[in-house]
N, C-alpha and C. Protein backbone atom coordinates (compact mmCIF):
# COMPACT_ATOMS: atom_id res chain seq x y z
N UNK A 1 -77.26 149.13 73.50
CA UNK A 1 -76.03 148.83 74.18
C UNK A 1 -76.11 147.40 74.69
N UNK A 2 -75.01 146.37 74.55
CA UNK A 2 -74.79 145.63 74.94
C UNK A 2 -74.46 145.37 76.71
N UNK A 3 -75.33 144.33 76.83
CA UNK A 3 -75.12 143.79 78.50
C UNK A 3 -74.25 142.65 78.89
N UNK A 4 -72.92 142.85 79.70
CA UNK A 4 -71.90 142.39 79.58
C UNK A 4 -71.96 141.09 81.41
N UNK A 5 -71.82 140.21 81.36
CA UNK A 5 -71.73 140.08 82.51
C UNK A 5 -70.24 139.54 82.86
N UNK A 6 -69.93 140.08 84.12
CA UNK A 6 -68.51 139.97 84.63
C UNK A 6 -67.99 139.78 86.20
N UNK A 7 -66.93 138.54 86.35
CA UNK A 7 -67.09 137.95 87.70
C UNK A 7 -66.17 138.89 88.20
N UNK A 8 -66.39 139.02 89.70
CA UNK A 8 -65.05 139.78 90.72
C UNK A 8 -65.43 139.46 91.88
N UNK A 9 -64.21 140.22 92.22
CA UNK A 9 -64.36 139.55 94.12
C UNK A 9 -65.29 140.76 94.55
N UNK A 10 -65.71 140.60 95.76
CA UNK A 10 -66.78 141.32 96.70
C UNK A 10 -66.32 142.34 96.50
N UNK A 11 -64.93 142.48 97.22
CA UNK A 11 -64.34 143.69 98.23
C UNK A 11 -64.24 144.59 96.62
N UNK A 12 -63.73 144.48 95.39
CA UNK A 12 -63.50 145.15 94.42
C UNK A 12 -64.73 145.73 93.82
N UNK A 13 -65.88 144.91 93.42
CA UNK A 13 -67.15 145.61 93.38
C UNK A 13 -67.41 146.48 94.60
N UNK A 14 -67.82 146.53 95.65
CA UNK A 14 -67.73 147.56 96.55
C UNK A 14 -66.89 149.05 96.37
N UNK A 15 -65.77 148.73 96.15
CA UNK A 15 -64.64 149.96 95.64
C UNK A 15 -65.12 150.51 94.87
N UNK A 16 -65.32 149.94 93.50
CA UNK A 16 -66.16 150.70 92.02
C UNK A 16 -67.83 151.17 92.41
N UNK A 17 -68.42 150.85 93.05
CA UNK A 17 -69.62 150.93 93.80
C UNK A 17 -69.38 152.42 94.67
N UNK A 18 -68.50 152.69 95.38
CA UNK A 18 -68.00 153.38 96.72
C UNK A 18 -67.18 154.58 95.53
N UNK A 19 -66.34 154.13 94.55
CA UNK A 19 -65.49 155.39 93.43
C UNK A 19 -66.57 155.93 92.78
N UNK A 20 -67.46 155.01 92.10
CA UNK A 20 -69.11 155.78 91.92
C UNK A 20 -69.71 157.34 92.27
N UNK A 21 -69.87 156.41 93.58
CA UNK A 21 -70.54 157.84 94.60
C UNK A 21 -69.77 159.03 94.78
N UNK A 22 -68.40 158.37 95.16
CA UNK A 22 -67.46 159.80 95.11
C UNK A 22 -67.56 160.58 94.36
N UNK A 23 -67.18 160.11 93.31
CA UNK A 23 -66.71 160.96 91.70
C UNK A 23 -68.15 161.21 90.92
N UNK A 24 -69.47 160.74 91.28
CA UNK A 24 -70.70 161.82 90.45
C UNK A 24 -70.91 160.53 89.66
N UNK A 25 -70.49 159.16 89.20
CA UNK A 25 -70.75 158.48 88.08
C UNK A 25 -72.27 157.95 88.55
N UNK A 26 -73.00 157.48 87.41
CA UNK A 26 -74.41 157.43 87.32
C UNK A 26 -74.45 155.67 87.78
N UNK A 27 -73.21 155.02 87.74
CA UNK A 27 -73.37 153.54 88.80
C UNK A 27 -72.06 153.14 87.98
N UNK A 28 -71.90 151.72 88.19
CA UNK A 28 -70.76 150.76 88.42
C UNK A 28 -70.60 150.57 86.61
N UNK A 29 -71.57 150.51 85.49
CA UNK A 29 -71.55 150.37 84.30
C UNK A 29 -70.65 151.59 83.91
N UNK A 30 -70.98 152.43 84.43
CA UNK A 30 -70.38 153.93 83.75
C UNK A 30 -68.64 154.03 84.41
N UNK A 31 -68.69 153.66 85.14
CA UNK A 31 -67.15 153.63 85.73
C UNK A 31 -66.37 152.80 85.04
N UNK A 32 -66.90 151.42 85.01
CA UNK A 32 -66.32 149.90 83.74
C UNK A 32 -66.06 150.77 82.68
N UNK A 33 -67.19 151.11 82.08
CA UNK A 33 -66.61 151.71 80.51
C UNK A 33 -65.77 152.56 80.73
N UNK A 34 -65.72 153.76 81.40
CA UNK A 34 -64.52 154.97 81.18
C UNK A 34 -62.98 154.16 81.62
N UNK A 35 -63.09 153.13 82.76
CA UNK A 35 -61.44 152.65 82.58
C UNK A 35 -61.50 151.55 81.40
N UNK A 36 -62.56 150.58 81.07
CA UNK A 36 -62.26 149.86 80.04
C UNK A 36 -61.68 151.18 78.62
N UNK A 37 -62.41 151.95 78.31
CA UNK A 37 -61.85 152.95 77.61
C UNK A 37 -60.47 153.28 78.16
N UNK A 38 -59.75 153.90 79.00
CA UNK A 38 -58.41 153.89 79.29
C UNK A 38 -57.91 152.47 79.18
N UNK A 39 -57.70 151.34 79.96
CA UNK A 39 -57.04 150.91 79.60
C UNK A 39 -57.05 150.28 77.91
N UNK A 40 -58.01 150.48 77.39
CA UNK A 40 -57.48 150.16 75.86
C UNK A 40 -56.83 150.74 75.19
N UNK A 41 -56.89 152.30 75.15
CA UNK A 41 -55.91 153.35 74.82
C UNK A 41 -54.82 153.96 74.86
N UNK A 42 -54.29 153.02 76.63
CA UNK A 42 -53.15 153.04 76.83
C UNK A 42 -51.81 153.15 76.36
N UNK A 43 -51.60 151.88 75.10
CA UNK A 43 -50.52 151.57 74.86
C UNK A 43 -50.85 152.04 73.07
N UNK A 44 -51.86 152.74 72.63
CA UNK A 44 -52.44 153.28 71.41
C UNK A 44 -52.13 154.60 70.75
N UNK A 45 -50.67 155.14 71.65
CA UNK A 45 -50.27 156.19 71.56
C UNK A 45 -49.34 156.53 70.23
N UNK A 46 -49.98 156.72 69.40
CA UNK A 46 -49.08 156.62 68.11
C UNK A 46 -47.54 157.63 68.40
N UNK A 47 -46.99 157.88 68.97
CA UNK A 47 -46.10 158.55 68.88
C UNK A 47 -45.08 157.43 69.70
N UNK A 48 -45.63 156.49 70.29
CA UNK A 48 -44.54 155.98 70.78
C UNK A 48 -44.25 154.25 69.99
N UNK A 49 -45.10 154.22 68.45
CA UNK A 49 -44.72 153.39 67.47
C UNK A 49 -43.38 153.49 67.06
N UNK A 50 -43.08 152.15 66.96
CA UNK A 50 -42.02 152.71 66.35
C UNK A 50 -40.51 153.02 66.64
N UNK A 51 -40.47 153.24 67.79
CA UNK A 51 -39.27 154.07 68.66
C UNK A 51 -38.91 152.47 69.86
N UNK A 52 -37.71 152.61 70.04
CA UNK A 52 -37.37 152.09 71.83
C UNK A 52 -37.29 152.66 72.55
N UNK A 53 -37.96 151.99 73.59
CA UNK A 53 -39.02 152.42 74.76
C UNK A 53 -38.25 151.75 75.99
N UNK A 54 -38.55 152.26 77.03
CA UNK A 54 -38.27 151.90 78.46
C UNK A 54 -39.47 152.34 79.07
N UNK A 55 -39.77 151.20 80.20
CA UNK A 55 -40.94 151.17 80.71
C UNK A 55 -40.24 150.80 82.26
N UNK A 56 -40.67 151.28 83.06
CA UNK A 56 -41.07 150.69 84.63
C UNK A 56 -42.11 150.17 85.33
N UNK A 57 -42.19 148.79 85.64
CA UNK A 57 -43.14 148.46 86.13
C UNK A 57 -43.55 147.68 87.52
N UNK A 58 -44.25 148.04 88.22
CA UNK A 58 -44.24 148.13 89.61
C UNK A 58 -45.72 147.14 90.01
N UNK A 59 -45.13 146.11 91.01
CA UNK A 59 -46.06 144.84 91.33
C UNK A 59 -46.10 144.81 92.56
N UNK A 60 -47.48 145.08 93.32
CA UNK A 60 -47.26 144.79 94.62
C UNK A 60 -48.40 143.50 95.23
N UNK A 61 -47.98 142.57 95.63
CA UNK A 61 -48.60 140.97 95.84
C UNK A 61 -48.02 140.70 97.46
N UNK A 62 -49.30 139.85 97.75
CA UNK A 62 -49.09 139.47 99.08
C UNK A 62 -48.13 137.92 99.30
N UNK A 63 -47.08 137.69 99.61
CA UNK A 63 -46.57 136.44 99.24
C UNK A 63 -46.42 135.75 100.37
N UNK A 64 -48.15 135.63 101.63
CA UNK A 64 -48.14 135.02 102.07
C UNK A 64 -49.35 133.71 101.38
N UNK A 65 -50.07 134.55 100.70
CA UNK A 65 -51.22 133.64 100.31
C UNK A 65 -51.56 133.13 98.36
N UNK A 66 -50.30 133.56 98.04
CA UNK A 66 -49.84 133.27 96.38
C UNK A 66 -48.86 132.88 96.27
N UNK A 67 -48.61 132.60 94.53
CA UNK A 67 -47.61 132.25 93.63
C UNK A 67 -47.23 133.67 92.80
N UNK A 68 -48.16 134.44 93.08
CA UNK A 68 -47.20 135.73 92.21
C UNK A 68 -46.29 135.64 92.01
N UNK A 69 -45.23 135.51 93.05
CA UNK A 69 -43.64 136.14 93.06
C UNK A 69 -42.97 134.67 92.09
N UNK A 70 -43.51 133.65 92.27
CA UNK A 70 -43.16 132.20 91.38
C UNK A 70 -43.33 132.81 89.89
N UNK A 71 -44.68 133.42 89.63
CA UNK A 71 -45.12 134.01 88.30
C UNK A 71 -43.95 135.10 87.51
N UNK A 72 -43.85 135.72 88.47
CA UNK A 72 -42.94 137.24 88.25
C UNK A 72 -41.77 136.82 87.93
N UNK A 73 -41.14 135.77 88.35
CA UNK A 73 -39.73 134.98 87.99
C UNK A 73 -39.80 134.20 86.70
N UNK A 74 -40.99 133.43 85.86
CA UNK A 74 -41.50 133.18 85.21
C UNK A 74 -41.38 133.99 83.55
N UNK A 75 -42.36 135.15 84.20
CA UNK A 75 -41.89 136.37 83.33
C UNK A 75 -40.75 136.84 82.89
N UNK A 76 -40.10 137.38 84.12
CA UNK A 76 -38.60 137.68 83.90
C UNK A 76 -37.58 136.72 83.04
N UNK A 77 -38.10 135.39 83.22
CA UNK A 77 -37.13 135.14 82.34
C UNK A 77 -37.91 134.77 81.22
N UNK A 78 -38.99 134.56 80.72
CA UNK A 78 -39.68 134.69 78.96
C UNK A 78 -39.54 135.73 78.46
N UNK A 79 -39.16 137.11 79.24
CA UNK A 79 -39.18 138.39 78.37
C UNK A 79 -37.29 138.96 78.43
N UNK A 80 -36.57 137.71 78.88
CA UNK A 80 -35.55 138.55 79.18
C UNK A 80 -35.06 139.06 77.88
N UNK A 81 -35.39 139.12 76.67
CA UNK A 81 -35.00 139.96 75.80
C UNK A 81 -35.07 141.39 76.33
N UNK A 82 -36.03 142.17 77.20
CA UNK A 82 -36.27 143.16 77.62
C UNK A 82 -36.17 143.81 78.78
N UNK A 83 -36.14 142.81 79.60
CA UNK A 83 -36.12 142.99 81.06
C UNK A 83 -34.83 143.45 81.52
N UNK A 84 -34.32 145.10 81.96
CA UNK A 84 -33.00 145.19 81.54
C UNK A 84 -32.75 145.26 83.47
N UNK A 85 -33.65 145.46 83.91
CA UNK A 85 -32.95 145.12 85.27
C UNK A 85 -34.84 144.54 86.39
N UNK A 86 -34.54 143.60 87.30
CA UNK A 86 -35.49 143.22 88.04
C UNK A 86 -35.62 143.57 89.76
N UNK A 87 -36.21 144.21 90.49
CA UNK A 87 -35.92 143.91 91.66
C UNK A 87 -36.55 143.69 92.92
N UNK A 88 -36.44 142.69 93.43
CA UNK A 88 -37.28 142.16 94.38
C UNK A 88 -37.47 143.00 96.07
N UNK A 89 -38.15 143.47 96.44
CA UNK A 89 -38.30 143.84 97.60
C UNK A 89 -39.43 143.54 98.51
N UNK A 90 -38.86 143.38 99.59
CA UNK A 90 -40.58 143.25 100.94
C UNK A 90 -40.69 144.58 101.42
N UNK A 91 -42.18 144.70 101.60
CA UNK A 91 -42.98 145.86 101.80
C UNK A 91 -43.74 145.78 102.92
N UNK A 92 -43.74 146.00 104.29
CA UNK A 92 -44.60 145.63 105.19
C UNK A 92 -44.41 144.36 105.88
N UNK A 93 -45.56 144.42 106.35
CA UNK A 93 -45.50 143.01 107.18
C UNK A 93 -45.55 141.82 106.08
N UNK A 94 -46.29 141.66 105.33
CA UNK A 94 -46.12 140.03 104.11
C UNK A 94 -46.80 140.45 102.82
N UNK A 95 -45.87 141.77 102.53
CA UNK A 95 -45.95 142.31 101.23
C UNK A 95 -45.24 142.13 100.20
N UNK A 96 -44.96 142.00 99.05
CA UNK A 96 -43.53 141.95 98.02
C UNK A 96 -43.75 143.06 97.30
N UNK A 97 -42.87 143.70 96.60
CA UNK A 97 -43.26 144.69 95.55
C UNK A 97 -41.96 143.93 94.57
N UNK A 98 -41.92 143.49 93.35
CA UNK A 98 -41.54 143.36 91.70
C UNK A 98 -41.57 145.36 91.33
N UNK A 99 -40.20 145.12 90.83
CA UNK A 99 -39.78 146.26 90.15
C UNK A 99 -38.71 145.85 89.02
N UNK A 100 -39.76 145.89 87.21
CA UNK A 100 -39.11 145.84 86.10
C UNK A 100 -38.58 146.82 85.61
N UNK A 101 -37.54 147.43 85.15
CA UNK A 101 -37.17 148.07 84.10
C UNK A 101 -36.50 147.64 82.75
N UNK A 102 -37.33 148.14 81.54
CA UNK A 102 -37.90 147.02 80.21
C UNK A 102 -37.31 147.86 79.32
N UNK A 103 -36.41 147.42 78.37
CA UNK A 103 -36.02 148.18 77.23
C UNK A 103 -36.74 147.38 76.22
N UNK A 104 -37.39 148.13 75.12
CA UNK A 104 -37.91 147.24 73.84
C UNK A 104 -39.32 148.08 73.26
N UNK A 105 -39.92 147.36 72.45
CA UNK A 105 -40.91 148.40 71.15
C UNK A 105 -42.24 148.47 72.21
N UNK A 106 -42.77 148.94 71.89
CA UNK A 106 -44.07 149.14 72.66
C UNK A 106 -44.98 147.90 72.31
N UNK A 107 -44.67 146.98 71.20
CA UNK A 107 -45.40 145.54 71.73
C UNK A 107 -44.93 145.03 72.66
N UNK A 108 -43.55 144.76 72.47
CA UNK A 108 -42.99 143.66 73.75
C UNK A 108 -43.11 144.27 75.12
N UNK A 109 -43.49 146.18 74.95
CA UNK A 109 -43.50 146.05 76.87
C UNK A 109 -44.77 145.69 77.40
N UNK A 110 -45.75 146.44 76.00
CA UNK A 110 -47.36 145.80 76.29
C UNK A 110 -47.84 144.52 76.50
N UNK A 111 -46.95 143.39 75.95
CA UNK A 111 -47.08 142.17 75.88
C UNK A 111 -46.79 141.77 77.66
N UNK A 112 -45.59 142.60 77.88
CA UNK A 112 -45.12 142.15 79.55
C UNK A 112 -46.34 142.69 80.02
N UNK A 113 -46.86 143.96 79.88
CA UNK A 113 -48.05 144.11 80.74
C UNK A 113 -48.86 143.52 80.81
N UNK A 114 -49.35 143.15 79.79
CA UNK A 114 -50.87 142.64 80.06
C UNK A 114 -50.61 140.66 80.76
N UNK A 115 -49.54 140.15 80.47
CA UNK A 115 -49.30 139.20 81.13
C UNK A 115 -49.38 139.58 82.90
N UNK A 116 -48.33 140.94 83.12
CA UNK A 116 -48.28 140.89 84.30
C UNK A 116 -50.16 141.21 84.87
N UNK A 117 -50.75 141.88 83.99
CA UNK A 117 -51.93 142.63 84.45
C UNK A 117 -53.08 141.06 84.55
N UNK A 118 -52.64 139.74 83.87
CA UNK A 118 -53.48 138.72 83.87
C UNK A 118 -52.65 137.61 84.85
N UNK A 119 -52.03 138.05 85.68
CA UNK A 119 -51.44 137.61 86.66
C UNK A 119 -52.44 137.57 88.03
N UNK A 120 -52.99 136.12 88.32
CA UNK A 120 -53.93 136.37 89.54
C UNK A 120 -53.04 136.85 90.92
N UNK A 121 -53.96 137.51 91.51
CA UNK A 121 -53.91 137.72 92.82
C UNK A 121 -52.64 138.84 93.21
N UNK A 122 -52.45 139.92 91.77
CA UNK A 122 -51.59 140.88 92.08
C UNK A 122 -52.46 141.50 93.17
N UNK A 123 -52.19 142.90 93.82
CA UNK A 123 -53.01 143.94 94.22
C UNK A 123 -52.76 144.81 93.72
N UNK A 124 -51.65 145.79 93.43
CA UNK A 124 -51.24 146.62 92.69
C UNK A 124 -50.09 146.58 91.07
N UNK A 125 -50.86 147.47 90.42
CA UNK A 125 -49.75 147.03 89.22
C UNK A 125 -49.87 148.44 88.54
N UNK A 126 -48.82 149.01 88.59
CA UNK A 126 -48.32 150.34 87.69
C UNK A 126 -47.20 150.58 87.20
N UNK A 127 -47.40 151.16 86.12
CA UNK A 127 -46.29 151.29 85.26
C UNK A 127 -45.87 152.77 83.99
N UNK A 128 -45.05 153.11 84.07
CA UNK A 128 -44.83 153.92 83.15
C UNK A 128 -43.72 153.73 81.37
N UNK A 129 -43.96 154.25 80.93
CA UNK A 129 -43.79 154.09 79.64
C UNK A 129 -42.82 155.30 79.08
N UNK A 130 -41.04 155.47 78.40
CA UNK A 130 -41.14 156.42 78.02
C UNK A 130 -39.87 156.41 76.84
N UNK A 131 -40.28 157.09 75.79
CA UNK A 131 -39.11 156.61 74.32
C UNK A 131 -37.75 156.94 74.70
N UNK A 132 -36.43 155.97 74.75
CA UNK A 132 -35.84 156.20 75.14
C UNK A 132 -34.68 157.20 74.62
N UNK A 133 -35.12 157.77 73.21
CA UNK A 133 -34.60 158.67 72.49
C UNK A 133 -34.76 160.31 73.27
N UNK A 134 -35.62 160.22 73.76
CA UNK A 134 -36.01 161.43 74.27
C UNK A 134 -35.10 162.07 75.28
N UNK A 135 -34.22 160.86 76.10
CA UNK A 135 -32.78 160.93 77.05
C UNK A 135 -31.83 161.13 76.10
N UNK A 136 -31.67 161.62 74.68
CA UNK A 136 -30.80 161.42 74.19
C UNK A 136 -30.25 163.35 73.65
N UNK A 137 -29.32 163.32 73.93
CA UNK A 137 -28.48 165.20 73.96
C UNK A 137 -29.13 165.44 72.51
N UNK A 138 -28.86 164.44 71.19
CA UNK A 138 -29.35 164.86 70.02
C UNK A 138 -30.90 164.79 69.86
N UNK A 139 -31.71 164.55 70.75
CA UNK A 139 -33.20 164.53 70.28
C UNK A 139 -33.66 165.96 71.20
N UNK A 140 -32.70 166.78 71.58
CA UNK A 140 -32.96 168.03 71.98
C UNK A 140 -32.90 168.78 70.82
N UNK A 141 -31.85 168.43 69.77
CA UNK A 141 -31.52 169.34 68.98
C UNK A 141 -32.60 169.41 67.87
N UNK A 142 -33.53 168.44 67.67
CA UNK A 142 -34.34 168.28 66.58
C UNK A 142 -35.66 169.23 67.06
């Protein structure tokens, strides 16, 4: 097996260190691989080749001590082929939360993700994924 080395902040090693112990994993290597395994598999869902897709995706950044929210505006408009609605809200005391909803193929929403996911200094980033045929009265009938 290959030995990988990889930079992070303190407080995040600690977490994976601390999710470790919780959950039974044998240390911090074994935790890396099982989400590096998820997130690669993520968007590998052959059933949703193919089809248009709607995705929601949810950003939460501190916009006292970044450019996130500069970034997120950025985005929004390089993907506006997809971006079918955006919306900005404060969360707390000097929180923002970004809320996309994305019509388009499962490259172009994966493409928004992983931009948003290589976006420094998010804190939270989730999102769901779902074919938009499936809302449709005739894809009951099949």
């Amino acid at each position: 097996m290959s030995v990988v080395s990889v930079s992070m902040p303190e407080e995040l090693l600690e977490r994976i260190d601390q999710f470790a112990d919780d959950h039974g994993y044998t240390g911090r290597s074994e935790v890396l691989r099982e989400a590096s395994r998820n997130l690669m598999g993520e968007f590998e869902d052959k059933k949703l080749e193919g089809r248009e897709l709607m995705g929601v995706v949810t950003v939460l950044f501190d916009y006292e001590t970044t450019t996130v929210e500069e970034k997120m505006m950025h985005l929004r408009h390089e993907y506006e082929d997809i971006v079918a609605s955006n919306f900005h809200s404060h969360v707390g005391g000097h929180h923002c939360m970004e809320l996309f909803v994305l019509e388009g193929s499962l490259e172009e929403i994966s493409a928004f993700v992983g931009k948003i996911r290589a976006t420094k200094d998010t804190l939270t980033i989730d999102y769901s994924v779902s074919p938009v045929d499936d809302f449709s009265p005739l894809a009951e009938l099949s």
